[in-house]
Protein backbone atom coordinates (compact mmCIF):
# COMPACT_ATOMS: atom_id res chain seq x y z
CA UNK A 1 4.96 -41.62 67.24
CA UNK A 2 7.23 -44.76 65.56
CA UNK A 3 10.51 -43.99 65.31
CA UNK A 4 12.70 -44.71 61.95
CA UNK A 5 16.32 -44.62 61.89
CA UNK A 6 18.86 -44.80 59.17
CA UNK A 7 21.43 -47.49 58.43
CA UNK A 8 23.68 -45.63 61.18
CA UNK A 9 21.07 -45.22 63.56
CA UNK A 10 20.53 -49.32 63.46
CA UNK A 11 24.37 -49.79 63.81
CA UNK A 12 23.96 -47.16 66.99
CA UNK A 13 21.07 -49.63 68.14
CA UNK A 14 22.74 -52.56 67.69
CA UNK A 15 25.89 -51.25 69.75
CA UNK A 16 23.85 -50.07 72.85
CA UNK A 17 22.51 -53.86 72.89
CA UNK A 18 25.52 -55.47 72.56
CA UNK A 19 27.71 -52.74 74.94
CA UNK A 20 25.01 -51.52 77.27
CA UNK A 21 22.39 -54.32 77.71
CA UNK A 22 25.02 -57.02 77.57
CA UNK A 23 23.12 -58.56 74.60
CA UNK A 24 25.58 -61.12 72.80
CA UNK A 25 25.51 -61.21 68.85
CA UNK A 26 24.61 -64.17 68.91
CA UNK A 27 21.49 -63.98 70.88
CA UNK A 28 20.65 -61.00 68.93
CA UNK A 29 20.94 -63.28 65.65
CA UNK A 30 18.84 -65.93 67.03
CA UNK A 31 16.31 -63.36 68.36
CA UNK A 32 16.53 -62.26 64.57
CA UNK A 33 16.01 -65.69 63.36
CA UNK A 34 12.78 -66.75 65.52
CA UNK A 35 10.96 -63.40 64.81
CA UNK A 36 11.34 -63.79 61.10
CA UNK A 37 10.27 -67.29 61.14
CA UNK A 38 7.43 -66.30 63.38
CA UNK A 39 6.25 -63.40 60.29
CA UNK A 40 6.96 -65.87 57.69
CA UNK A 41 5.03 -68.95 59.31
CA UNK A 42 1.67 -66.42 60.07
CA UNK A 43 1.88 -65.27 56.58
CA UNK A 44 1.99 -69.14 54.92
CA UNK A 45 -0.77 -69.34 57.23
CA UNK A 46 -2.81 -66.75 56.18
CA UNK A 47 -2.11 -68.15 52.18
CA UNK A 48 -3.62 -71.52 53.40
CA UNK A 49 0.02 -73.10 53.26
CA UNK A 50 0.97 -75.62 55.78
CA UNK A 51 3.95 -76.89 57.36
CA UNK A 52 6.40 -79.30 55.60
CA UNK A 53 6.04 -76.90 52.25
CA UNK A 54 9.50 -76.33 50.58
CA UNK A 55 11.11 -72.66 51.63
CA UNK A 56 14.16 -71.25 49.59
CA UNK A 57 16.77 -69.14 51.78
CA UNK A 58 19.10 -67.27 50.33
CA UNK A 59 21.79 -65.83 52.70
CA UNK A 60 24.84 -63.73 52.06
CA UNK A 61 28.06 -64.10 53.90
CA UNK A 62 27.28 -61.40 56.78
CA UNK A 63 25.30 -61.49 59.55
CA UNK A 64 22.31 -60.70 57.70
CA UNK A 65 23.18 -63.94 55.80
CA UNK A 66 23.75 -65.29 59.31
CA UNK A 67 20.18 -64.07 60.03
CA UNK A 68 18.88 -66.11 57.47
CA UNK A 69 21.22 -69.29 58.10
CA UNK A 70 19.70 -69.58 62.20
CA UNK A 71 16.27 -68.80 60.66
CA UNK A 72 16.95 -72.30 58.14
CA UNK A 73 17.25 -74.19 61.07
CA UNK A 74 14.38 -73.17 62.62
CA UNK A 75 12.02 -73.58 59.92
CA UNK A 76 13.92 -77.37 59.56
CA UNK A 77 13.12 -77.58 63.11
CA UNK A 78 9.48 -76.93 62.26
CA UNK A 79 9.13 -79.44 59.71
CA UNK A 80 9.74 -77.92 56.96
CA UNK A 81 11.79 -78.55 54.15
CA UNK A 82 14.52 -75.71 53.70
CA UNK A 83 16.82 -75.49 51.03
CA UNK A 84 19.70 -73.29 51.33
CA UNK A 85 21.73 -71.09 49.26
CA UNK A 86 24.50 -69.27 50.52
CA UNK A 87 26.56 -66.66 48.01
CA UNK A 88 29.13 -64.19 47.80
CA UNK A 89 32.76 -64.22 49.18
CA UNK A 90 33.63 -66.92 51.36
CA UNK A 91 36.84 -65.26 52.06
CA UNK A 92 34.25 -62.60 53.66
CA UNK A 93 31.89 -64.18 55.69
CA UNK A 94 31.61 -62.80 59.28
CA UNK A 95 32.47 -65.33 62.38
CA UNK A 96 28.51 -65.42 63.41
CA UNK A 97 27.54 -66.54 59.76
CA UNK A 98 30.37 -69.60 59.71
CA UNK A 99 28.95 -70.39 63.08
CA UNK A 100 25.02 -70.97 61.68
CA UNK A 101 26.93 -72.36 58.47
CA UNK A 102 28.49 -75.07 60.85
CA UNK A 103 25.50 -75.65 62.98
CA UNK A 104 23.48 -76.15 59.88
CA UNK A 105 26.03 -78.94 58.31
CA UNK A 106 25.68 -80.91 61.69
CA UNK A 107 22.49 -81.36 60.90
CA UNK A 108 22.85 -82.70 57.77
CA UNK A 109 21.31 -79.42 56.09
CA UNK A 110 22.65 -79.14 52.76
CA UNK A 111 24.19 -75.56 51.90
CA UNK A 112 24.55 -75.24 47.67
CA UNK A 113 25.67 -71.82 45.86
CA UNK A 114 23.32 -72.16 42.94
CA UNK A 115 19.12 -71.77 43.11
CA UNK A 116 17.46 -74.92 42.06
CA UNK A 117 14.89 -73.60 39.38
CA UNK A 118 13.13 -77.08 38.65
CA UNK A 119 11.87 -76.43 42.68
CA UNK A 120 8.48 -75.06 43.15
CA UNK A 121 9.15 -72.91 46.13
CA UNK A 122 6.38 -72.02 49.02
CA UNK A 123 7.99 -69.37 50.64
CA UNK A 124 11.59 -67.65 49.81
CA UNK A 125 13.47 -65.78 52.22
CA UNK A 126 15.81 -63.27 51.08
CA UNK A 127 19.12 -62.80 53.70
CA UNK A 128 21.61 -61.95 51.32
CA UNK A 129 22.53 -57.99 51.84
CA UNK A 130 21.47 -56.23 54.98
CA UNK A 131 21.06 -52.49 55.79
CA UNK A 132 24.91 -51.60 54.37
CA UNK A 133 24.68 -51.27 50.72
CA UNK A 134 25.25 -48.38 48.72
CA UNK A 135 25.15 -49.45 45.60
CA UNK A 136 23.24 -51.38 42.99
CA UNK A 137 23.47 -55.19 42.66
CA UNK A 138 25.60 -56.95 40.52
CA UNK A 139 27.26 -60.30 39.89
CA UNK A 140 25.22 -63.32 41.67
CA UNK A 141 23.05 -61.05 44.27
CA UNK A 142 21.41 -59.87 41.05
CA UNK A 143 21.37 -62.64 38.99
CA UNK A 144 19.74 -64.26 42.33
CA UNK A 145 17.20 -61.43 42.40
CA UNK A 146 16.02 -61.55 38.97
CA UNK A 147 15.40 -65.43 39.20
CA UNK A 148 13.49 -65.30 42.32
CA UNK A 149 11.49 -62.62 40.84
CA UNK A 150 10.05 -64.77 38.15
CA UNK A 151 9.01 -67.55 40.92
CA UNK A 152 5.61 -67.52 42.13
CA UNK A 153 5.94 -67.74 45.60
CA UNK A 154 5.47 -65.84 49.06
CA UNK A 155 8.50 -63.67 49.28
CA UNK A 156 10.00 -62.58 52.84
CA UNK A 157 12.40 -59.99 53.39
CA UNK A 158 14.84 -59.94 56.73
CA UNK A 159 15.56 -56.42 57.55
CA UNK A 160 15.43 -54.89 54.41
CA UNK A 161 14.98 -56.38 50.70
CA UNK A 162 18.61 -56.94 49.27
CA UNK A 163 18.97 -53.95 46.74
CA UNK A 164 17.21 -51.66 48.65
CA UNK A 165 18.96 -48.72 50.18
CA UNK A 166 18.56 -48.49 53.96
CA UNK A 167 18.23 -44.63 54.07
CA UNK A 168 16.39 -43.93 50.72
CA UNK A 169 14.94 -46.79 49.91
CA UNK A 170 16.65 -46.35 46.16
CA UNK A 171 16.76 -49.09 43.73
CA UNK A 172 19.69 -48.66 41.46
CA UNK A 173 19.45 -52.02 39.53
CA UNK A 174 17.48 -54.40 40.92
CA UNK A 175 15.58 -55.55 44.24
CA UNK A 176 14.63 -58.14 46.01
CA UNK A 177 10.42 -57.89 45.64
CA UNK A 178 9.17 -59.18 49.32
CA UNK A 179 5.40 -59.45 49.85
CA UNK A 180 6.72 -58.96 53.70
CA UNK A 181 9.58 -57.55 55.69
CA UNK A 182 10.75 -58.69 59.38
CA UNK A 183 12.66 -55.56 60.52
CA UNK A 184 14.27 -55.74 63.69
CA UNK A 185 15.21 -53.09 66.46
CA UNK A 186 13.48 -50.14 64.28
CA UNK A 187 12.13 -49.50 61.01
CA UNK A 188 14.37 -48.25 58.83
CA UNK A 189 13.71 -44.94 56.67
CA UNK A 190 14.36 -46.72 53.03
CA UNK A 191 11.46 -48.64 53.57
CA UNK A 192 9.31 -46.32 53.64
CA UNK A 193 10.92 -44.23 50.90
CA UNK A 194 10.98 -44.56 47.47
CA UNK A 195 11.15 -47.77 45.62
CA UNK A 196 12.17 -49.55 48.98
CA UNK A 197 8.44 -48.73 50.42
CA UNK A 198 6.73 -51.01 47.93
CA UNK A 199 9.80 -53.38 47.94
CA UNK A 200 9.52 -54.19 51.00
CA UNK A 201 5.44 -55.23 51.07
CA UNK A 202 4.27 -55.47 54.56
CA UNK A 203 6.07 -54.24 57.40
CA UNK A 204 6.54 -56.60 60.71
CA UNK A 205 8.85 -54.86 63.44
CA UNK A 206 10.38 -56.86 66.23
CA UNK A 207 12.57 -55.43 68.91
CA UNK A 208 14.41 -58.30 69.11
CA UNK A 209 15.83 -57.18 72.73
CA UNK A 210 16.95 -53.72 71.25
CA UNK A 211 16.46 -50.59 72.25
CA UNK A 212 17.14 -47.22 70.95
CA UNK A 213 18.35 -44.73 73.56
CA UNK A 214 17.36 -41.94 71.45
CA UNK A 215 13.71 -43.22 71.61
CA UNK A 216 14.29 -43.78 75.56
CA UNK A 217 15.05 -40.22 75.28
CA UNK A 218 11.83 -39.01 73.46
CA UNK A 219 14.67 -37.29 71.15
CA UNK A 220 13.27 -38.52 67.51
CA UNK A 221 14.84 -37.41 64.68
CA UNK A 222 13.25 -39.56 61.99
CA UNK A 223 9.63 -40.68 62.90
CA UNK A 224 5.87 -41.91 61.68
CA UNK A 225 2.79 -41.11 63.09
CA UNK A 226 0.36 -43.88 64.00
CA UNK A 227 -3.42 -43.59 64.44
CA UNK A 228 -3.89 -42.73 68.32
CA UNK A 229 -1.51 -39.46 67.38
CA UNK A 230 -3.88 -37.57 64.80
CA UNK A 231 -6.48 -39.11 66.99
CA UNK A 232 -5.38 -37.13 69.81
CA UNK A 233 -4.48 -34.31 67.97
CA UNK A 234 -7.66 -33.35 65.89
CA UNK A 235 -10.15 -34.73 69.21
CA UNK A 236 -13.54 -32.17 69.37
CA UNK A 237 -14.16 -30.09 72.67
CA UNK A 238 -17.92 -30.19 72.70
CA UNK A 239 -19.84 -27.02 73.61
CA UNK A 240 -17.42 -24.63 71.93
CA UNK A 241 -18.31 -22.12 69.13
CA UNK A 242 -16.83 -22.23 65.49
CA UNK A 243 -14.41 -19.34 66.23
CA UNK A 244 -12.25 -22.12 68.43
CA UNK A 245 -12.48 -24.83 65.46
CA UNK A 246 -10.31 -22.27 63.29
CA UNK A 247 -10.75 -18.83 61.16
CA UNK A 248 -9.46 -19.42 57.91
CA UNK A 249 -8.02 -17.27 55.37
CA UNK A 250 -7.51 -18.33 51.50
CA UNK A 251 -5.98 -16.52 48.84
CA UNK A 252 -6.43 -18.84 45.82
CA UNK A 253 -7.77 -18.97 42.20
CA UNK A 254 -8.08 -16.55 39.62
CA UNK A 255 -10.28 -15.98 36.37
CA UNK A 256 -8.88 -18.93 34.72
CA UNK A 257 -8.44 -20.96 37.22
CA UNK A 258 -11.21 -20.92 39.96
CA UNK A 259 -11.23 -24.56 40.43
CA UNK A 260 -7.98 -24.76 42.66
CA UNK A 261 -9.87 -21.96 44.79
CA UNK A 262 -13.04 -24.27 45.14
CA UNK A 263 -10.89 -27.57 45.86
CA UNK A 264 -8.98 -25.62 48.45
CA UNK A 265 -11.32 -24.31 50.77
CA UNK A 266 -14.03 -27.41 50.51
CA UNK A 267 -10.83 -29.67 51.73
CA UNK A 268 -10.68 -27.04 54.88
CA UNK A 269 -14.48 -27.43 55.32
CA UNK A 270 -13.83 -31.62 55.16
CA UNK A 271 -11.61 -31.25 58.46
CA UNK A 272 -13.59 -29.29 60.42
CA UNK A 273 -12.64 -25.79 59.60
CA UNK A 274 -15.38 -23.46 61.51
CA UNK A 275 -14.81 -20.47 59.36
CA UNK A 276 -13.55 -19.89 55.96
CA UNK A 277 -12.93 -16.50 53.85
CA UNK A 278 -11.85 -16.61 50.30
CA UNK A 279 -10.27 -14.16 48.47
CA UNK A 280 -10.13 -14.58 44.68
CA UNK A 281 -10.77 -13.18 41.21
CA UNK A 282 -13.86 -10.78 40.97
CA UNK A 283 -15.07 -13.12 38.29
CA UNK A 284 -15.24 -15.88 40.17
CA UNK A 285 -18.03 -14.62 42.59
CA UNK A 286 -20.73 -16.54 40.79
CA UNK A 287 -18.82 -19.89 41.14
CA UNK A 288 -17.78 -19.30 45.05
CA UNK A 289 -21.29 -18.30 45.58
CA UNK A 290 -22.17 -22.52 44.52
CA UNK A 291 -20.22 -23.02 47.84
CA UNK A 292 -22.52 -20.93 50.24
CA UNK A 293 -20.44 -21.83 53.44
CA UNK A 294 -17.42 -19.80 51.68
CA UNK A 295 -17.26 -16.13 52.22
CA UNK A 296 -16.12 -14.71 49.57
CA UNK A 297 -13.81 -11.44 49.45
CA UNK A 298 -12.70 -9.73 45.96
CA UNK A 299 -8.82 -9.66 45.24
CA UNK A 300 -8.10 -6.09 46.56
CA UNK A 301 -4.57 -4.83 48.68
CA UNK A 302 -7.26 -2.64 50.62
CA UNK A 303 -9.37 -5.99 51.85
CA UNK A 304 -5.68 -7.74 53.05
CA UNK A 305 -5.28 -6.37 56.47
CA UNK A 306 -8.82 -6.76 57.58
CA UNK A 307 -8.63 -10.35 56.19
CA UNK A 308 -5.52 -11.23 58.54
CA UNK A 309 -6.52 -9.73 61.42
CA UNK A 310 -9.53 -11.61 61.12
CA UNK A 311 -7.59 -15.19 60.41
CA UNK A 312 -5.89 -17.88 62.68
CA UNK A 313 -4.56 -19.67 59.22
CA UNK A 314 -3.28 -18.55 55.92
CA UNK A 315 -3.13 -20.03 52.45
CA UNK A 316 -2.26 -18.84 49.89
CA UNK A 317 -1.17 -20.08 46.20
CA UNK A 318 -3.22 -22.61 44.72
CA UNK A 319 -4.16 -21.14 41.22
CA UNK A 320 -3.39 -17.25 42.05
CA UNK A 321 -1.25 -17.49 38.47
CA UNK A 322 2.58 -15.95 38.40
CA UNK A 323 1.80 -12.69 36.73
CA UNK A 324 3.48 -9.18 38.11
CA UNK A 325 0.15 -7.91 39.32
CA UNK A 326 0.11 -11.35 41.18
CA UNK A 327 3.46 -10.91 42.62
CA UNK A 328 2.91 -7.36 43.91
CA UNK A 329 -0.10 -8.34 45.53
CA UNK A 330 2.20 -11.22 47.16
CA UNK A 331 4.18 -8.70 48.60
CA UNK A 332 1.74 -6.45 49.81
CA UNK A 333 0.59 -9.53 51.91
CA UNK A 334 3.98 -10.57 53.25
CA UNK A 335 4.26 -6.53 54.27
CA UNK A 336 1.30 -6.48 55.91
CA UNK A 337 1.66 -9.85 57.57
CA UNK A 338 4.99 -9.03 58.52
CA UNK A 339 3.59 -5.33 60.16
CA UNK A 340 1.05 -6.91 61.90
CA UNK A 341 3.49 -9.13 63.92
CA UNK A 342 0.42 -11.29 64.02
CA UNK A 343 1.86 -15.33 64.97
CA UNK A 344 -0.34 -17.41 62.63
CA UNK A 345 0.69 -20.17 60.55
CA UNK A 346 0.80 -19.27 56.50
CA UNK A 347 0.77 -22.21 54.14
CA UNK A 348 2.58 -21.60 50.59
CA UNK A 349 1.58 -23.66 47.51
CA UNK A 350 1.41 -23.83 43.79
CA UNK A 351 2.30 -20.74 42.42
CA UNK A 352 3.17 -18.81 45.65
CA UNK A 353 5.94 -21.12 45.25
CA UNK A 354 7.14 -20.77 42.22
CA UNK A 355 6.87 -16.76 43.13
CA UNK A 356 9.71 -17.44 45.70
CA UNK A 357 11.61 -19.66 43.79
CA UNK A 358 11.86 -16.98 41.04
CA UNK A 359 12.63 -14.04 43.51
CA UNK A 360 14.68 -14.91 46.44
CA UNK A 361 14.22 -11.92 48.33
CA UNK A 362 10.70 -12.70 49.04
CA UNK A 363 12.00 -14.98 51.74
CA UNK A 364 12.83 -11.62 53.68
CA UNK A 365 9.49 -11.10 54.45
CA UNK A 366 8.84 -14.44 55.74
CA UNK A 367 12.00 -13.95 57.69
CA UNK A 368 10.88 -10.45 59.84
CA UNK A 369 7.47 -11.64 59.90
CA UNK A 370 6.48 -14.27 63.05
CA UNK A 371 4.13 -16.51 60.98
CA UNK A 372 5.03 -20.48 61.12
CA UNK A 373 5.55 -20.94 57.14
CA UNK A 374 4.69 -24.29 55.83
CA UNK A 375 5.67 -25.00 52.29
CA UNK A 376 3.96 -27.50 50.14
CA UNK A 377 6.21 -28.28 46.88
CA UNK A 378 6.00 -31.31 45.11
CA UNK A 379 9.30 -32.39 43.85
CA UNK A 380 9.92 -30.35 40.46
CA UNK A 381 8.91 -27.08 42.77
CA UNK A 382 11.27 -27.91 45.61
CA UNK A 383 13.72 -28.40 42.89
CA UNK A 384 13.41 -25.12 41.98
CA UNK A 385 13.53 -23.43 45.55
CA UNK A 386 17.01 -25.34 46.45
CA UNK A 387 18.07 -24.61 43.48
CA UNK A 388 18.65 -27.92 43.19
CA UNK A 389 17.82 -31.34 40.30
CA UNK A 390 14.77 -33.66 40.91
CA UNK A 391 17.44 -36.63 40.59
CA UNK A 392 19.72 -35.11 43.25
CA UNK A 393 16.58 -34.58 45.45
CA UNK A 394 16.02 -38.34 45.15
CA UNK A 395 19.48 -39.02 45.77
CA UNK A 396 19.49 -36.95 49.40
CA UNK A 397 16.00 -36.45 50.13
CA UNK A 398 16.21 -36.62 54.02
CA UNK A 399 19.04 -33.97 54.50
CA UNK A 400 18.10 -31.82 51.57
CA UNK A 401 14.70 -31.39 53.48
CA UNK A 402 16.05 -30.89 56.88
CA UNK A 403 18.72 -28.32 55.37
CA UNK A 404 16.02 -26.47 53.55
CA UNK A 405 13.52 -26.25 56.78
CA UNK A 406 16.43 -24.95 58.79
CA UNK A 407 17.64 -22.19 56.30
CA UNK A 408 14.46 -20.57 55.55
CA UNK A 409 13.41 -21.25 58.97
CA UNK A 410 10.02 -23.33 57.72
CA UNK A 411 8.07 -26.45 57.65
CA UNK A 412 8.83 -28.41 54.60
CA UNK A 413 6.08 -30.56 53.15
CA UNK A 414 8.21 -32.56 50.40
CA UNK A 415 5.07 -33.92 48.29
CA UNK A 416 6.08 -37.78 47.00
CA UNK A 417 4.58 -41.43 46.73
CA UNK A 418 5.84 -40.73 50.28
CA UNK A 419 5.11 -37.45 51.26
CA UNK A 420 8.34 -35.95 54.23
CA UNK A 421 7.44 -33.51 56.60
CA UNK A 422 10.36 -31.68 57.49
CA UNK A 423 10.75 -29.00 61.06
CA UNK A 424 13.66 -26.19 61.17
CA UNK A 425 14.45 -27.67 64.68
CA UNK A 426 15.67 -31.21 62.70
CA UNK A 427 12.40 -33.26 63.25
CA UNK A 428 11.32 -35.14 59.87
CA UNK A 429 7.93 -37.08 59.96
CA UNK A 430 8.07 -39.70 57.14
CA UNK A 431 4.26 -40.71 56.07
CA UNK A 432 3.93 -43.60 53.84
CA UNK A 433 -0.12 -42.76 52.79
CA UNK A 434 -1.39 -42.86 49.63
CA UNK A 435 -1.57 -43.89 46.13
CA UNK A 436 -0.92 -43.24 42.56
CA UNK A 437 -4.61 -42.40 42.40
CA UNK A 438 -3.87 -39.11 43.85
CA UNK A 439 -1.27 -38.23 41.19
CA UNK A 440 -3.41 -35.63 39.32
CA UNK A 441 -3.84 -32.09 39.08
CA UNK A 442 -5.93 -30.93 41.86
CA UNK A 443 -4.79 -33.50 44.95
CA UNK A 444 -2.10 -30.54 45.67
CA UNK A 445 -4.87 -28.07 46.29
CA UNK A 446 -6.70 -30.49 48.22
CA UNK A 447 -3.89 -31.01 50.72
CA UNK A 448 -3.34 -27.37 51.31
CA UNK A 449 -7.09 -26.89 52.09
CA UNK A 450 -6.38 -29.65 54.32
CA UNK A 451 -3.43 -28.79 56.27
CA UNK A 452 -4.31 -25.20 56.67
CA UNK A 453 -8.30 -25.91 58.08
CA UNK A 454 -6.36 -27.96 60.72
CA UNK A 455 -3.63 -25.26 61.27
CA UNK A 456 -6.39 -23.06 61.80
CA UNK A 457 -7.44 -24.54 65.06
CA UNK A 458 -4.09 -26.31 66.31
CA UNK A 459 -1.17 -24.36 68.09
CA UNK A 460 1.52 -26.48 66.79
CA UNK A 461 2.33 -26.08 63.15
CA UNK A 462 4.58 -28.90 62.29
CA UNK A 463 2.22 -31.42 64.46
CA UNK A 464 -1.36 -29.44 61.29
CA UNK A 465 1.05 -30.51 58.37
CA UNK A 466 1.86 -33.99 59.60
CA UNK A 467 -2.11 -34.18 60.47
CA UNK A 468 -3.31 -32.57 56.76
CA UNK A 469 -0.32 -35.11 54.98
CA UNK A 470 -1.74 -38.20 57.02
CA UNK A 471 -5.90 -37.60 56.57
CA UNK A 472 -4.95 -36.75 52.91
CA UNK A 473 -3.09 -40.21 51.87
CA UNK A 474 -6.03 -42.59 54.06
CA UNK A 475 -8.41 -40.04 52.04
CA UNK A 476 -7.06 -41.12 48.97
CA UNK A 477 -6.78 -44.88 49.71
CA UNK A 478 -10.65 -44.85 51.23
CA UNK A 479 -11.36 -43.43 47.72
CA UNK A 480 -8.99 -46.14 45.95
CA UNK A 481 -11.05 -49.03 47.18
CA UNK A 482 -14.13 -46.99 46.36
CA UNK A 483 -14.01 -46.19 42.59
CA UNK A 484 -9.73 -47.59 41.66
CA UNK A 485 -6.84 -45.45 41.05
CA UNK A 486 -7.29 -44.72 37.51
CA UNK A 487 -10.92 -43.36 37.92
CA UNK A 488 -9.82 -40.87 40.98
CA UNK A 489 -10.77 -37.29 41.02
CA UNK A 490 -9.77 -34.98 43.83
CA UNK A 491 -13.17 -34.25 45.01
CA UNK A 492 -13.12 -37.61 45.37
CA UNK A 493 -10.74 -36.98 48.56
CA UNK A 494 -12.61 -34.19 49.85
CA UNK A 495 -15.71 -36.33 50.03
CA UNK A 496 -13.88 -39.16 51.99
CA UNK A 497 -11.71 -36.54 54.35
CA UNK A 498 -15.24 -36.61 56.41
CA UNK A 499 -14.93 -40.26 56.50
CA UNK A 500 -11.55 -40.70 57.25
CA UNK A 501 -12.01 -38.75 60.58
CA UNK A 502 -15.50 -40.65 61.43
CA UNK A 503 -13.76 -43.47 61.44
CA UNK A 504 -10.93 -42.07 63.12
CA UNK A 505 -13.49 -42.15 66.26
CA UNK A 506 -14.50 -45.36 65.94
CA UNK A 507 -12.27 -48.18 67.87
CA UNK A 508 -11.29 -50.43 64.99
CA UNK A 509 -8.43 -50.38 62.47
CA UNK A 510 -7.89 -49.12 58.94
């Protein structure tokens, strides 16, 4: 796992460096410096551009300006022609950033307040606001922005892009548009989130001689997974039976609409679910029966025990419809899933959801009972269960998840452009997968079928959702490339789940 912290965590980084490795600011700066100049100098290469092409560097007066003063002198160092731009405050600039602003001016390297537009830029670095801003640009930071923007020219950002917010990666104005980021010590959560994760472009990280001790700890708050952790997690035993690749239970779809119970339970199938049963609407027999691998069950409170005794996974939600009948026969499965004292996990979507954000005292059940609850809401349905706005869910994303997770003692799958997985114990996986493709009715059911075929057949809960989130956004970016956003459907993902864990195998990557 890659751990992400938050502006404070970075400032906690920075301090153990400095306090408890010995590490002066000023090395750290010119540590900074050389591993951004390193990312921007591979990138020029890769777009053909040599040395001696014109870069633009605009610093602030802080020590990210300072950041972006030391890397100036390297890149003149290199050969190449740098011209600088330093704004804001004078009154305000930091001792580190007057230091690179005096080194700079012994070598002759002019420092002007204005961007020459007549310039056709190569590259442009953007060191003007680092990881502590709150607010939305103004005055000559934006004015700066919204020139650069129109320039046609590789963009860099050093730490974070300047009008990004470090935690939530919220844009309140404007932003600094970087085809790449250098981030040093650890990757911060705003670029991942929101506008800041397409903001940012390309990640580079660099430790840069920090260390977290939280990370030395294993003690991750905020984190990504990476490729060799789903690996290891969804890795086939050979010579087993399809009992140990997970039993399956699905409560989804009714008579008008059986396509969110069809969409469900082929996405379990995709993983490697070994046994799926599928309770639905009577009248959909004939349509489950075009799925032959499906067993299919008819809608009945008599059928519901027999169904969870047999299961190691339930879901239940997608298209079940928000009718009384449909509620009672909610209830009668919390009962009995509660009475059984059976430990299995139980994934909530759709309109299961919006049956507990209408009744609170459903929660109850979930509460006696010992199943590990994952909840899927997209943002408008988590809005609704906190009780909460979409805007203010955008505004405090991170601890509005971890709060929720704790109180109802569940795992929260937030469903964005940038999906958050959230534990009760604190733990919040951040997975930046996927595209706008995927934004259209359907995908939801898809990732349910997905997370719950690998809760089936894994013991740890949190570890299925972060699994189903991740094989569900490279899913929908395999099928991107295949037929383009606009022309997505979600069978389309179900057909490329397979795919996505092929390749998973193979020792290449994405």
């Amino acid at each position: 796992m890659r751990e992400l912290v938050t502006a404070e965590g970075m400032r906690q980084i920075e301090k153990h460096a400095m306090e408890e490795l010995q590490l002066s600011d000023a090395l750290l700066m010119e540590r900074a410096a050389l591993f951004s100049a390193a990312v921007l100098e591979k990138e020029l290469k890769k777009r053909g551009r040599k040395k001696h092409t014109r870069i633009l560097v605009l610093c602030g007066v802080g020590n990210n300006g300072g950041d972006g003063l030391a890397l100036a002198r390297i890149l003149y160092e290199h050969g190449y022609k740098v011209y600088v731009v330093l704004l804001g405050d004078r009154r305000k600039q930091t001792e580190l950033n007057r230091k690179q602003q005096q080194i700079l001016e012994r070598l002759q390297i002019k420092i002007g307040d204005t961007i020459r537009t007549e310039i056709e830029y190569d590259g442009i670095v953007d060191a003007m606001l680092g990881i502590g801003i709150t607010r939305g640009l103004s005055g000559v930071f934006a004015e700066a922005v919204e020139t650069v923007s129109q320039m046609d020219a590789f963009k860099l950002a050093i730490d974070i892009p300047t009008g990004i917010h470090a935690d939530l990666g919220l844009c309140q104005t404007v932003a600094f548009q970087a085809d790449a980021t250098a981030a040093f010590g650890c990757i911060k959560t705003g670029l991942l989130l929101a506008e800041g994760r397409y903001a940012s472009g390309r990640k580079y990280l660099g430790s840069c001689g920090m260390t977290y001790p939280g990370g030395q700890s294993g003690q991750m708050t905020y984190f990504m997974p990476e490729k060799k952790d789903i690996k290891k997690a969804l890795r086939r035993q050979p010579g087993v039976n399809k009992g140990t690749f997970g039993k399956l239970a699905v409560i989804a779809g009714s008579e008008k609409t059986p396509g969110a119970a069809l969409l469900c339970t082929k996405a379990a199938f995709a993983t490697g679910c070994g046994y799926i049963r599928l309770m639905t609407a009577k009248e959909n027999k004939k349509l489950v029966l075009s799925v032959p691998e499906v067993v299919f069950q008819p809608r009945h409170t008599e059928e519901i025990a027999p169904m969870l005794q047999f299961a190691s996974c339930l879901a239940i939600g997608p298209g079940i419809g928000t009718s009384e009948e449909t509620k009672a026969f909610l209830q009668a499965v919390l009962r009995e899933l509660e009475k059984s004292g059976k430990q299995l996990p139980v994934v909530l979507d759709a309109d299961a959801l919006n049956l507990f954000a209408a009744d609170e005292s459903l929660w109850k059940f979930t509460a006696e009972s010992k199943a590990a609850v994952i909840c899927t809401p997209h943002m408008a349905e988590f809005a609704r269960l906190a009780h909460v706005t979409v805007e203010q869910i955008r505004e405090n994303r991170l601890q509005l998840a971890g709060q929720f997770a704790k109180e109802k003692n569940c795992i929260l799958v937030l469903k964005d452009a940038t999906t958050l997985v959230a534990a009760p114990d604190g733990r919040i996986c951040i997975l930046p997968v996927g595209n706008d493709g995927m934004a259209v009715a359907g995908s939801g059911d898809v990732l349910t079928g997905t997370i719950a075929g690998i809760a089936a057949r894994l013991t740890d809960s949190f570890l299925a959702a972060c699994c189903g989130v991740y094989l569900h956004g490279l899913a929908g970016e395999r099928a991107a490339r295949k037929k383009g956003k606009a022309a997505m459907l979600p069978t389309d993902l179900i057909s490329q789940l397979g795919k996505v864990l092929k390749h998973m195998d193979q020792k290449r990557d994405w």
